[in-house]
C-alpha atoms as a PDB file:
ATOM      1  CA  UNK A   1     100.662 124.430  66.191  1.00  0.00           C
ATOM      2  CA  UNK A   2      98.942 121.111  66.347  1.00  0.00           C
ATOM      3  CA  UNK A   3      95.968 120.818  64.040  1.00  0.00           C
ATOM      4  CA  UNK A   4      92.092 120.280  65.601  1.00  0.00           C
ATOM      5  CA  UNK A   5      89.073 118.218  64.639  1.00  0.00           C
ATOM      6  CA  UNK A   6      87.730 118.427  60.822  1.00  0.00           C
ATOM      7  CA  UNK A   7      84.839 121.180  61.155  1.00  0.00           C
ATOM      8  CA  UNK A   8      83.662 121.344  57.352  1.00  0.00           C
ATOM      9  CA  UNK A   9      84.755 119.575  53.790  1.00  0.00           C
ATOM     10  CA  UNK A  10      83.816 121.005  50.726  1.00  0.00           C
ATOM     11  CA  UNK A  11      84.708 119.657  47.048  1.00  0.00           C
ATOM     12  CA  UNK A  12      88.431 121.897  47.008  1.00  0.00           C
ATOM     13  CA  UNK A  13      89.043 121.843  50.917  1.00  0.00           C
ATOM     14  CA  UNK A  14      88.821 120.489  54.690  1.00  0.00           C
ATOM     15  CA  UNK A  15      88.754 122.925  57.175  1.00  0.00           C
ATOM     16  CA  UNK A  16      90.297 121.831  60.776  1.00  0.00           C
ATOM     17  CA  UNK A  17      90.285 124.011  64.186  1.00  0.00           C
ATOM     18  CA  UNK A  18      93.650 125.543  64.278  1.00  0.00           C
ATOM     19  CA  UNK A  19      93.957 126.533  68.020  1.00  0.00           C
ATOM     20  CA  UNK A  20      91.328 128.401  70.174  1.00  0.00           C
ATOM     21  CA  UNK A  21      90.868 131.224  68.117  1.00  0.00           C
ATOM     22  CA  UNK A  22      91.364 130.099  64.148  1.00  0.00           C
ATOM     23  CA  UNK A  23      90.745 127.719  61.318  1.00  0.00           C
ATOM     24  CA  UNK A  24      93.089 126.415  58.490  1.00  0.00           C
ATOM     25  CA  UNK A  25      91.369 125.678  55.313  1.00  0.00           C
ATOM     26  CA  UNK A  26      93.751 122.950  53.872  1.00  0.00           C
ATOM     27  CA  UNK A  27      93.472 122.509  50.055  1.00  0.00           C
ATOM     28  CA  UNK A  28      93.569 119.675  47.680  1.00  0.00           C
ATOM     29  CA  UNK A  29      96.630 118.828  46.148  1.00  0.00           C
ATOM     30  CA  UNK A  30      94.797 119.308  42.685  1.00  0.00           C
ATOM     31  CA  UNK A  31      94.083 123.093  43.628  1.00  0.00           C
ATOM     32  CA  UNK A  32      96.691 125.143  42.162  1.00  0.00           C
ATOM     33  CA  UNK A  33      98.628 127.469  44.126  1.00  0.00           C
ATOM     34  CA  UNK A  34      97.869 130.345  42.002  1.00  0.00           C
ATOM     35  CA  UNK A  35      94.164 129.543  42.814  1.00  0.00           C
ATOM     36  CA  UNK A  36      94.612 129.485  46.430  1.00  0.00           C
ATOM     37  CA  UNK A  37      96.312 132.449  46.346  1.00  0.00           C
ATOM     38  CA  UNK A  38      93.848 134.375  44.316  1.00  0.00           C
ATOM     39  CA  UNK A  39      91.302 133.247  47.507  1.00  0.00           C
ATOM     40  CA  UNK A  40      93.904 134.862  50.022  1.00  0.00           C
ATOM     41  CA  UNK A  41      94.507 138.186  48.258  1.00  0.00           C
ATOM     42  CA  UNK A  42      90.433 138.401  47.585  1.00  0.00           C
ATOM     43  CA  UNK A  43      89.563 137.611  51.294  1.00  0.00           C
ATOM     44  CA  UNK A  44      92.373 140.867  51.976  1.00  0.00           C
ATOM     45  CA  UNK A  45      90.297 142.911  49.312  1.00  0.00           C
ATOM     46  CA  UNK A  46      86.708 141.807  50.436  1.00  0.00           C
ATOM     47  CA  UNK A  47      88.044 142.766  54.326  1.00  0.00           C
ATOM     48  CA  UNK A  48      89.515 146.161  53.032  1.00  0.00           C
ATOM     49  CA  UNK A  49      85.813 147.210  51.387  1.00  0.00           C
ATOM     50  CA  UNK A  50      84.357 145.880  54.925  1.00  0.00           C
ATOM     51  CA  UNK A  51      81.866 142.934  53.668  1.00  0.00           C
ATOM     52  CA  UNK A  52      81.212 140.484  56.259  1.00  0.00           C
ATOM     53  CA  UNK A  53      83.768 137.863  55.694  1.00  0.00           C
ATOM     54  CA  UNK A  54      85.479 135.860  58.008  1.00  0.00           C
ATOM     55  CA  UNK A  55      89.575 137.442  58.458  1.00  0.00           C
ATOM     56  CA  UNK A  56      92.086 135.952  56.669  1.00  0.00           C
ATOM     57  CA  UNK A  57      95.609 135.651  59.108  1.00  0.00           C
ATOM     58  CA  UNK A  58      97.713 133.751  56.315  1.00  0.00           C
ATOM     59  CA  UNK A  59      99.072 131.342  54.252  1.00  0.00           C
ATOM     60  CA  UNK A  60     100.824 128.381  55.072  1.00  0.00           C
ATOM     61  CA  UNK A  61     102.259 125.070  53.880  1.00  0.00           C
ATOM     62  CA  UNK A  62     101.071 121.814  56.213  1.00  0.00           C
ATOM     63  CA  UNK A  63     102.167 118.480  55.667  1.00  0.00           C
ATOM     64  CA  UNK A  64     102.648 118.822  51.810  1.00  0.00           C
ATOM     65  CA  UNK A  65      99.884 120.900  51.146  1.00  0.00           C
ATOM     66  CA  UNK A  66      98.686 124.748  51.488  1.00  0.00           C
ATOM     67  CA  UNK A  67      96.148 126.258  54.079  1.00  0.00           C
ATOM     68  CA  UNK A  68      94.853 129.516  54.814  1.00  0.00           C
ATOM     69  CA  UNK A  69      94.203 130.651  58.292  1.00  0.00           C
ATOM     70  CA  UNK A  70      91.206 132.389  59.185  1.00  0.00           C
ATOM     71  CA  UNK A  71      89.787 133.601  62.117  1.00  0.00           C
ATOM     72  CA  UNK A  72      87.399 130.923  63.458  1.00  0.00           C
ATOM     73  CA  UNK A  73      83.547 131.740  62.908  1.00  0.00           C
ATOM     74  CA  UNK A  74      80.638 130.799  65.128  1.00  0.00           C
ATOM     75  CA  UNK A  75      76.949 130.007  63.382  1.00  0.00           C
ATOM     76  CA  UNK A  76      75.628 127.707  61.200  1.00  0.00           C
ATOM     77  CA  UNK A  77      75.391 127.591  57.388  1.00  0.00           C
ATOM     78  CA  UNK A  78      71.796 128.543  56.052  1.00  0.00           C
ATOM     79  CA  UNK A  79      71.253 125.035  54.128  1.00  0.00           C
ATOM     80  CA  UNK A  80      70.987 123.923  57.679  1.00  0.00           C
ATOM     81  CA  UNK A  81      68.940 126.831  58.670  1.00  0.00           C
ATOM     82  CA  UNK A  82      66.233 126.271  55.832  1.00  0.00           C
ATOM     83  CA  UNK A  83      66.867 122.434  56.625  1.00  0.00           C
ATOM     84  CA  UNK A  84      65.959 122.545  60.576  1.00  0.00           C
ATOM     85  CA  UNK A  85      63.131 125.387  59.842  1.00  0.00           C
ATOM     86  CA  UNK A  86      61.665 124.719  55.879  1.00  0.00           C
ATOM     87  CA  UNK A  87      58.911 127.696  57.161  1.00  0.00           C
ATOM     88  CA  UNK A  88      61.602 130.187  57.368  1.00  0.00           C
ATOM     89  CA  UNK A  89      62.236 130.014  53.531  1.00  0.00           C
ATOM     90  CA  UNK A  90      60.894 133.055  52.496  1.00  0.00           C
ATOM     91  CA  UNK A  91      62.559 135.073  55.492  1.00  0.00           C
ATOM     92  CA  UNK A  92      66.128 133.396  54.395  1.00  0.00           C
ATOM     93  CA  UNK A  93      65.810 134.079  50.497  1.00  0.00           C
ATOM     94  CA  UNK A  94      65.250 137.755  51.697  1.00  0.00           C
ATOM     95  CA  UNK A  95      68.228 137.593  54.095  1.00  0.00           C
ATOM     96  CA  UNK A  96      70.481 135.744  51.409  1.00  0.00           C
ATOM     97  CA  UNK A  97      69.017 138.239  48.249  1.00  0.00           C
ATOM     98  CA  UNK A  98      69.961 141.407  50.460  1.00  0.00           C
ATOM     99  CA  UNK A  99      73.206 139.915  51.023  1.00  0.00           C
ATOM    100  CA  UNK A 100      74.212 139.249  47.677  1.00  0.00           C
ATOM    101  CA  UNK A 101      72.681 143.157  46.793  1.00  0.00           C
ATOM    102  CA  UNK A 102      75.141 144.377  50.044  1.00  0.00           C
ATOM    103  CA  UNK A 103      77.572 142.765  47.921  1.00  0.00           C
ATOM    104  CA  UNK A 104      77.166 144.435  44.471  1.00  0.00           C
ATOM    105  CA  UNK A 105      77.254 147.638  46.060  1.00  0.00           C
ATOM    106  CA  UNK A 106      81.368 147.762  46.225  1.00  0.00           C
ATOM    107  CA  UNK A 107      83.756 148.757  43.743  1.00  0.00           C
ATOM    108  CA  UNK A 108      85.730 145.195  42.594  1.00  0.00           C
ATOM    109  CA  UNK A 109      88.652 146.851  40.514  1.00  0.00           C
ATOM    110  CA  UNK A 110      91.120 145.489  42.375  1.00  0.00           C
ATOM    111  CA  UNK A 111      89.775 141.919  41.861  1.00  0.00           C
ATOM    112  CA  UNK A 112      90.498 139.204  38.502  1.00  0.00           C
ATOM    113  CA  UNK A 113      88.062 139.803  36.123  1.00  0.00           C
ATOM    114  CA  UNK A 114      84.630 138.053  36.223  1.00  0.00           C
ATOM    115  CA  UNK A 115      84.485 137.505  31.966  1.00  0.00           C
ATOM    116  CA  UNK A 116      88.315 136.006  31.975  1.00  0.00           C
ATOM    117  CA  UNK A 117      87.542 133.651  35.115  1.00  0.00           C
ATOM    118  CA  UNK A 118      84.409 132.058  32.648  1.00  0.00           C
ATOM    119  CA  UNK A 119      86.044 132.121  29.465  1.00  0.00           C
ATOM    120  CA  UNK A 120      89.310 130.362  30.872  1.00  0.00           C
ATOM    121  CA  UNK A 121      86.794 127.634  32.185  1.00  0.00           C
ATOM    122  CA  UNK A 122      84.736 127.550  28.780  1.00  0.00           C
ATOM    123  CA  UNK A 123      87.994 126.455  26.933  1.00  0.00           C
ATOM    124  CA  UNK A 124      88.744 124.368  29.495  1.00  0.00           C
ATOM    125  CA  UNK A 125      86.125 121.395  29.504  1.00  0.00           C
ATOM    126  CA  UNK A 126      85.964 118.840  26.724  1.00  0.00           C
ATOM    127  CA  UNK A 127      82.192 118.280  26.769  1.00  0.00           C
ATOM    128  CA  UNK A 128      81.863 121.159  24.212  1.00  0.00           C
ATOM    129  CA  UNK A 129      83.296 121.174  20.804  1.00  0.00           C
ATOM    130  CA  UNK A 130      85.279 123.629  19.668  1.00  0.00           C
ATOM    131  CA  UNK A 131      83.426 125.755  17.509  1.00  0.00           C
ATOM    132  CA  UNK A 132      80.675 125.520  20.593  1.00  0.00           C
ATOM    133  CA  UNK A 133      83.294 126.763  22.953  1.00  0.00           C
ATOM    134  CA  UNK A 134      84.397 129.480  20.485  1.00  0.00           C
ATOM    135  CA  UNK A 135      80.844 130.621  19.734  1.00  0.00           C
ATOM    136  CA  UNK A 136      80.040 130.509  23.602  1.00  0.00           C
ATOM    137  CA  UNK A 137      82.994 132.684  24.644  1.00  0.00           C
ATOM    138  CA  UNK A 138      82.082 135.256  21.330  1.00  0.00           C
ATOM    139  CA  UNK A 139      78.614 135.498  22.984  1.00  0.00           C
ATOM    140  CA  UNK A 140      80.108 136.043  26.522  1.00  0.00           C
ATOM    141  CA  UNK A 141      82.121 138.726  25.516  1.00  0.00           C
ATOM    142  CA  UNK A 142      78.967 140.666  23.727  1.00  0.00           C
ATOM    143  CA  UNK A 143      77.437 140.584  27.359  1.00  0.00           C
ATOM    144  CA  UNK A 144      77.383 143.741  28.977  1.00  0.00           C
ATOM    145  CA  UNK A 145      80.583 144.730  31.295  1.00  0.00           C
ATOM    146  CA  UNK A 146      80.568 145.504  34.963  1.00  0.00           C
ATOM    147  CA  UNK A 147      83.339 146.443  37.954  1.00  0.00           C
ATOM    148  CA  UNK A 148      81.416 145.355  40.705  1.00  0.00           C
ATOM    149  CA  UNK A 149      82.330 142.670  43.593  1.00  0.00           C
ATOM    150  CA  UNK A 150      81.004 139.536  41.961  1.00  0.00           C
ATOM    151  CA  UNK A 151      81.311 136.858  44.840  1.00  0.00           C
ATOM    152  CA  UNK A 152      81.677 133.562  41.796  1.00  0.00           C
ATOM    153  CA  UNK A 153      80.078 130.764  43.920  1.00  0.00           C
ATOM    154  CA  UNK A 154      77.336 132.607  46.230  1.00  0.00           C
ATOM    155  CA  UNK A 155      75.140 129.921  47.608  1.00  0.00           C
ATOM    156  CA  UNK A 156      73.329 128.832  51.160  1.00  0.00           C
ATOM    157  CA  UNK A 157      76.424 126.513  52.190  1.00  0.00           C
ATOM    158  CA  UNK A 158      78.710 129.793  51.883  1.00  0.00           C
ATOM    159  CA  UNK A 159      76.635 131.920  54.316  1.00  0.00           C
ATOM    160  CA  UNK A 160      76.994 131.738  58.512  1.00  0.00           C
ATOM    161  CA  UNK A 161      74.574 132.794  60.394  1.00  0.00           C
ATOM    162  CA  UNK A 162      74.677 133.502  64.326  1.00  0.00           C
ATOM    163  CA  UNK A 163      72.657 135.180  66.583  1.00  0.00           C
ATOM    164  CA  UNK A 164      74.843 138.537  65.956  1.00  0.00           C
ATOM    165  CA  UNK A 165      76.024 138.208  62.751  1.00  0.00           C
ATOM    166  CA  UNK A 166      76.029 136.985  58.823  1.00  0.00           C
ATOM    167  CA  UNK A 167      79.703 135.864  57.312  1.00  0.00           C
ATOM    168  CA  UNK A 168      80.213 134.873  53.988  1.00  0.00           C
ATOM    169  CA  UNK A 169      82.990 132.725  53.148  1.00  0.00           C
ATOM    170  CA  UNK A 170      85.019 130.932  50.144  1.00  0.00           C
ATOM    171  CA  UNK A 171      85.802 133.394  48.326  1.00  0.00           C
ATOM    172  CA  UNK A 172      88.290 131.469  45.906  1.00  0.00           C
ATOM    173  CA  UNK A 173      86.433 132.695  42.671  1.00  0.00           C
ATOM    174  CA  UNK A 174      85.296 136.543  43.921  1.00  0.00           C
ATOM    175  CA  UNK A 175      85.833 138.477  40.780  1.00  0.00           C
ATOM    176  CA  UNK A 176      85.097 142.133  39.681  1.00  0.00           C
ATOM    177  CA  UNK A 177      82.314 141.975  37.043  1.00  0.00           C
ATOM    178  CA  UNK A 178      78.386 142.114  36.316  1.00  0.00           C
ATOM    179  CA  UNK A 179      76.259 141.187  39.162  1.00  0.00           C
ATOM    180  CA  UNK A 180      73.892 139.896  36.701  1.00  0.00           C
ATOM    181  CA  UNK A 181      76.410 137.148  35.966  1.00  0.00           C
ATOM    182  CA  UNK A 182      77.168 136.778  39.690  1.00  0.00           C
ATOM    183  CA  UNK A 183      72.823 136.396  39.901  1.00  0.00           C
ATOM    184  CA  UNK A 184      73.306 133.665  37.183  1.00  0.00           C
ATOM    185  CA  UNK A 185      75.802 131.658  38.827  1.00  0.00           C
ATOM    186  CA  UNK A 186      74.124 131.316  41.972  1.00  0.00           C
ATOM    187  CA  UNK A 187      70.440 130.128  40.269  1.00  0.00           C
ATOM    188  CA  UNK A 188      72.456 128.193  38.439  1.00  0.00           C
ATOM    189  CA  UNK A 189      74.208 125.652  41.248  1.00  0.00           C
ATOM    190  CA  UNK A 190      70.378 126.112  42.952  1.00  0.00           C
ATOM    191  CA  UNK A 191      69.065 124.572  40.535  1.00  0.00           C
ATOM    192  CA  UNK A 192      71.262 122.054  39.144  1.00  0.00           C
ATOM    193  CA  UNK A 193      73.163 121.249  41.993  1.00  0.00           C
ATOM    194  CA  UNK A 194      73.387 117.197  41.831  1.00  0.00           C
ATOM    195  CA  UNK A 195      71.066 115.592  45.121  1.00  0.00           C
ATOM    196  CA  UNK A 196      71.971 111.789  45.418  1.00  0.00           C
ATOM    197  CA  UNK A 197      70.286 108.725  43.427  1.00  0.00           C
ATOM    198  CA  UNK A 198      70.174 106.870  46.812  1.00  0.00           C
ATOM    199  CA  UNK A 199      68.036 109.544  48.304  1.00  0.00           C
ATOM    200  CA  UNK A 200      64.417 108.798  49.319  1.00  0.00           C
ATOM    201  CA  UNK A 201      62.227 109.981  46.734  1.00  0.00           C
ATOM    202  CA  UNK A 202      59.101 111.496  49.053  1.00  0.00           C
ATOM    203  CA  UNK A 203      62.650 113.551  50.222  1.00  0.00           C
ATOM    204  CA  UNK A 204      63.719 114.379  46.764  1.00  0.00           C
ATOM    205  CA  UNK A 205      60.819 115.595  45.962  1.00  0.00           C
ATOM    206  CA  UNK A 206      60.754 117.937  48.561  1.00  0.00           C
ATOM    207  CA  UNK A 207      64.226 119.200  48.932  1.00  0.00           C
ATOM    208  CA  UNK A 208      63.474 120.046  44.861  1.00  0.00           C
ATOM    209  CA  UNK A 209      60.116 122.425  45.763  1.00  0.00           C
ATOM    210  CA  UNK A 210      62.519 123.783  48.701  1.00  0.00           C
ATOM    211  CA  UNK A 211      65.182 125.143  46.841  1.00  0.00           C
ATOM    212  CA  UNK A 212      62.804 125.952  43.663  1.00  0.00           C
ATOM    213  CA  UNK A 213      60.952 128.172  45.752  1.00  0.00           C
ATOM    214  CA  UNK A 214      63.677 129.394  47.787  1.00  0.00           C
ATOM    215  CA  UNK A 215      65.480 130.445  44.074  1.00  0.00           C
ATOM    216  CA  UNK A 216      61.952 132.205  43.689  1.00  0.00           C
ATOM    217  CA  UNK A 217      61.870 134.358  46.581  1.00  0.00           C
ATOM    218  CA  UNK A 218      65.658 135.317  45.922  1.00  0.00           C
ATOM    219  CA  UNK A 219      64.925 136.417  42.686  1.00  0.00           C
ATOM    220  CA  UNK A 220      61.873 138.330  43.342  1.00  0.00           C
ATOM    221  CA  UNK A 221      63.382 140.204  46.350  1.00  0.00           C
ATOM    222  CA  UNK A 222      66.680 141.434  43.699  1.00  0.00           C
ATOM    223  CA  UNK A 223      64.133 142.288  41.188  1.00  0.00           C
ATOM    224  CA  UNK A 224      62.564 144.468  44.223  1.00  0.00           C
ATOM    225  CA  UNK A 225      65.751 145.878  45.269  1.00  0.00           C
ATOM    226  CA  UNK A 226      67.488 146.719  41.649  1.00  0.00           C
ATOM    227  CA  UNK A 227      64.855 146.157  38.851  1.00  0.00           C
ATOM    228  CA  UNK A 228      66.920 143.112  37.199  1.00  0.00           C
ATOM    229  CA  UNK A 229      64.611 140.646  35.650  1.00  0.00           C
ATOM    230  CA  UNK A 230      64.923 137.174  35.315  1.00  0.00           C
ATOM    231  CA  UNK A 231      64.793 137.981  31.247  1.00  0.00           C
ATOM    232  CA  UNK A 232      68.140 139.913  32.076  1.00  0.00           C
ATOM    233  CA  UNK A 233      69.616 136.598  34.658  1.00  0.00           C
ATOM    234  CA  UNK A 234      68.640 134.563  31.808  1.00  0.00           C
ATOM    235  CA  UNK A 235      70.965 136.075  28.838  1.00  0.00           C
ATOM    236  CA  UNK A 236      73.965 135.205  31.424  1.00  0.00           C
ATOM    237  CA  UNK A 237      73.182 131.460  31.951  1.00  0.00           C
ATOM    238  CA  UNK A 238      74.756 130.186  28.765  1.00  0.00           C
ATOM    239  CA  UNK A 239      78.314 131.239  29.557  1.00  0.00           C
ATOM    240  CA  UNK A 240      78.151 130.632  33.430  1.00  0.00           C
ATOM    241  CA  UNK A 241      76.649 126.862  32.875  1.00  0.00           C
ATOM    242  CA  UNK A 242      79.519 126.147  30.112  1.00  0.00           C
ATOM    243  CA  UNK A 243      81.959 127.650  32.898  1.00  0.00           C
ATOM    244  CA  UNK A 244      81.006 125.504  35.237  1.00  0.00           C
ATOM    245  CA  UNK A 245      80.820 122.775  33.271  1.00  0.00           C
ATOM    246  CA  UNK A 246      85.118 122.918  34.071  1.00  0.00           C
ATOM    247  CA  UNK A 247      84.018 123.491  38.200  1.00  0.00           C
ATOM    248  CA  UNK A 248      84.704 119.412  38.920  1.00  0.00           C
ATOM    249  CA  UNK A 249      80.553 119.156  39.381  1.00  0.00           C
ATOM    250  CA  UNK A 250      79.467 116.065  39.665  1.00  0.00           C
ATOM    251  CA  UNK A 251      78.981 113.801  36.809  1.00  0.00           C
ATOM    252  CA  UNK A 252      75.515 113.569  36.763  1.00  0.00           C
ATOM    253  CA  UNK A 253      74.886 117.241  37.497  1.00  0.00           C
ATOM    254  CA  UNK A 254      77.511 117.866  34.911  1.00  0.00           C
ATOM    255  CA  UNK A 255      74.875 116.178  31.774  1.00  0.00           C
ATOM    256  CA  UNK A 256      72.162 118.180  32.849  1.00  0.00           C
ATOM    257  CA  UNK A 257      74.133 121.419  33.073  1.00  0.00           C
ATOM    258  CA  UNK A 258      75.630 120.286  29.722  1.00  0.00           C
ATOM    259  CA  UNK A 259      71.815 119.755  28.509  1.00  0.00           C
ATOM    260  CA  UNK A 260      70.644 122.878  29.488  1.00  0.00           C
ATOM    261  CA  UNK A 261      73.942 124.403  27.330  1.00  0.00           C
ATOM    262  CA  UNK A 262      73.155 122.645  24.440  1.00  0.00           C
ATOM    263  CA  UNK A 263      69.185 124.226  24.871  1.00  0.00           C
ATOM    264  CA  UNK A 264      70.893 127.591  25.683  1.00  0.00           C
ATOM    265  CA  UNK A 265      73.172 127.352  22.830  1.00  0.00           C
ATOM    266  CA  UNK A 266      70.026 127.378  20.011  1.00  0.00           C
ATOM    267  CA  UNK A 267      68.363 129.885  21.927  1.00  0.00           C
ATOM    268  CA  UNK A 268      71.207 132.424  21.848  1.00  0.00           C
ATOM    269  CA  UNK A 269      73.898 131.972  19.169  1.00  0.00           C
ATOM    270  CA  UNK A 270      72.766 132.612  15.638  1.00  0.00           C
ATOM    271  CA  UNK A 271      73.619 129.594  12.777  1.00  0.00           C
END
């Protein structure tokens, strides 16, 4: 099988047309395989409890590096949705909160652990020290438990949309846990995510109310759905900003995430 045009990069992968019919998602040589197998054996889980995902057909090695094979998806992600139609951002926060809620609903036994996924990355980074990283992780743990589907890096890039049908995809990190961490995550790389210095400011500007009110409307319509409050999202954002603090963020992203830790960190853990 020959390999097709590049359709989509992200920061761990390039995904190429593999045929008529497929994809390959080929990984970075800094990915270990453990990871990418952990994506495969989740996207087999996630298809066995029926959430819209795109199929996974298998894994394979490709010129010196490993790729998964999944069933090629029409649509387009909802960044460029909200990007094309700014007016629709209310209507797509509903669509995306629902989603993630759809999501919660199943039973994630089968899956890695949502607490040993963060506190693996906690010890991990070395912009903490290490009674900071030991303190963070002894707070984590005190956080309330959970066995539910936990998707691990649910934003707007990761959803398809098409005129019949809503995929989500990349499920490398999917985890069974607490959907209030799984909430906190995905505010978190909202509102944090790193937009470029060489950006037009008037633009900036913008593209910051858009995705502060689009966070807004997501929240509001979980709050409707479950009764979680943003008091509740908020005791989870120490842990899952030190976690991803390890997720190869960019460097300026990474000092205000750190920041925001640091602010966390007098907030929440006791001298």
């Amino acid at each position: 099988m020959s390999i097709g045009k590049l359709i989509g990069k992200g920061n761990t992968a390039e995904v190429y047309l593999w045929g008529k019919n497929d994809v390959i998602k080929i990984f970075d040589q800094r990915i270990p395989e453990g990871l990418i197998k952990n994506e495969y054996d989740a996207n087999l889980q996630i298809q066995f409890l029926q959430l819209p995902s795109p199929r996974a057909k298998g894994i394979i090695e490709f010129e010196g590096k490993i790729g998964i094979i999944y069933k090629k998806l029409e649509g387009v992600s909802l960044t460029d949705l909200l990007s094309k139609n700014p007016f629709s951002i209310k209507k797509n926060a509903k669509l995306f909160s629902q989603l993630h809620f759809q999501i919660h609903q199943k039973d994630g036994n089968n899956l890695p652990k949502q607490k040993e996924y963060l506190l693996k990355n906690i010890q991990m980074t070395d912009l903490l020290t290490i009674q900071e990283k030991q303190s963070i992780c002894e707070y984590l743990r005190s956080l309330p438990e959970g066995n539910q589907v936990c998707h691990g890096d649910f934003h707007p890039d990761h959803i398809l949309v098409s005129k019949d049908q809503v995929k989500v995809i990349d499920w490398m990190t999917a985890s069974s846990g607490n959907p209030i961490g799984d909430i906190a995550k995905t505010f978190i790389i909202i509102k944090y995510t790193y937009l470029p210095k060489s950006m037009p400011h008037i633009i900036r500007m913008l593209l910051e109310v858009l995705r502060d009110n689009f966070c807004r409307y997501y929240l509001e319509e979980y709050e409707k759905q479950t009764g979680i409050s943003m008091e509740e999202i908020e005791k989870w954002t120490l842990p899952v900003m030190a976690s991803r603090l390890a997720e190869g963020v960019h460097p300026d992203e990474q000092q205000l995430l750190l920041q925001a830790v640091r602010s966390k960190y007098k907030e929440y853990i006791p001298n």
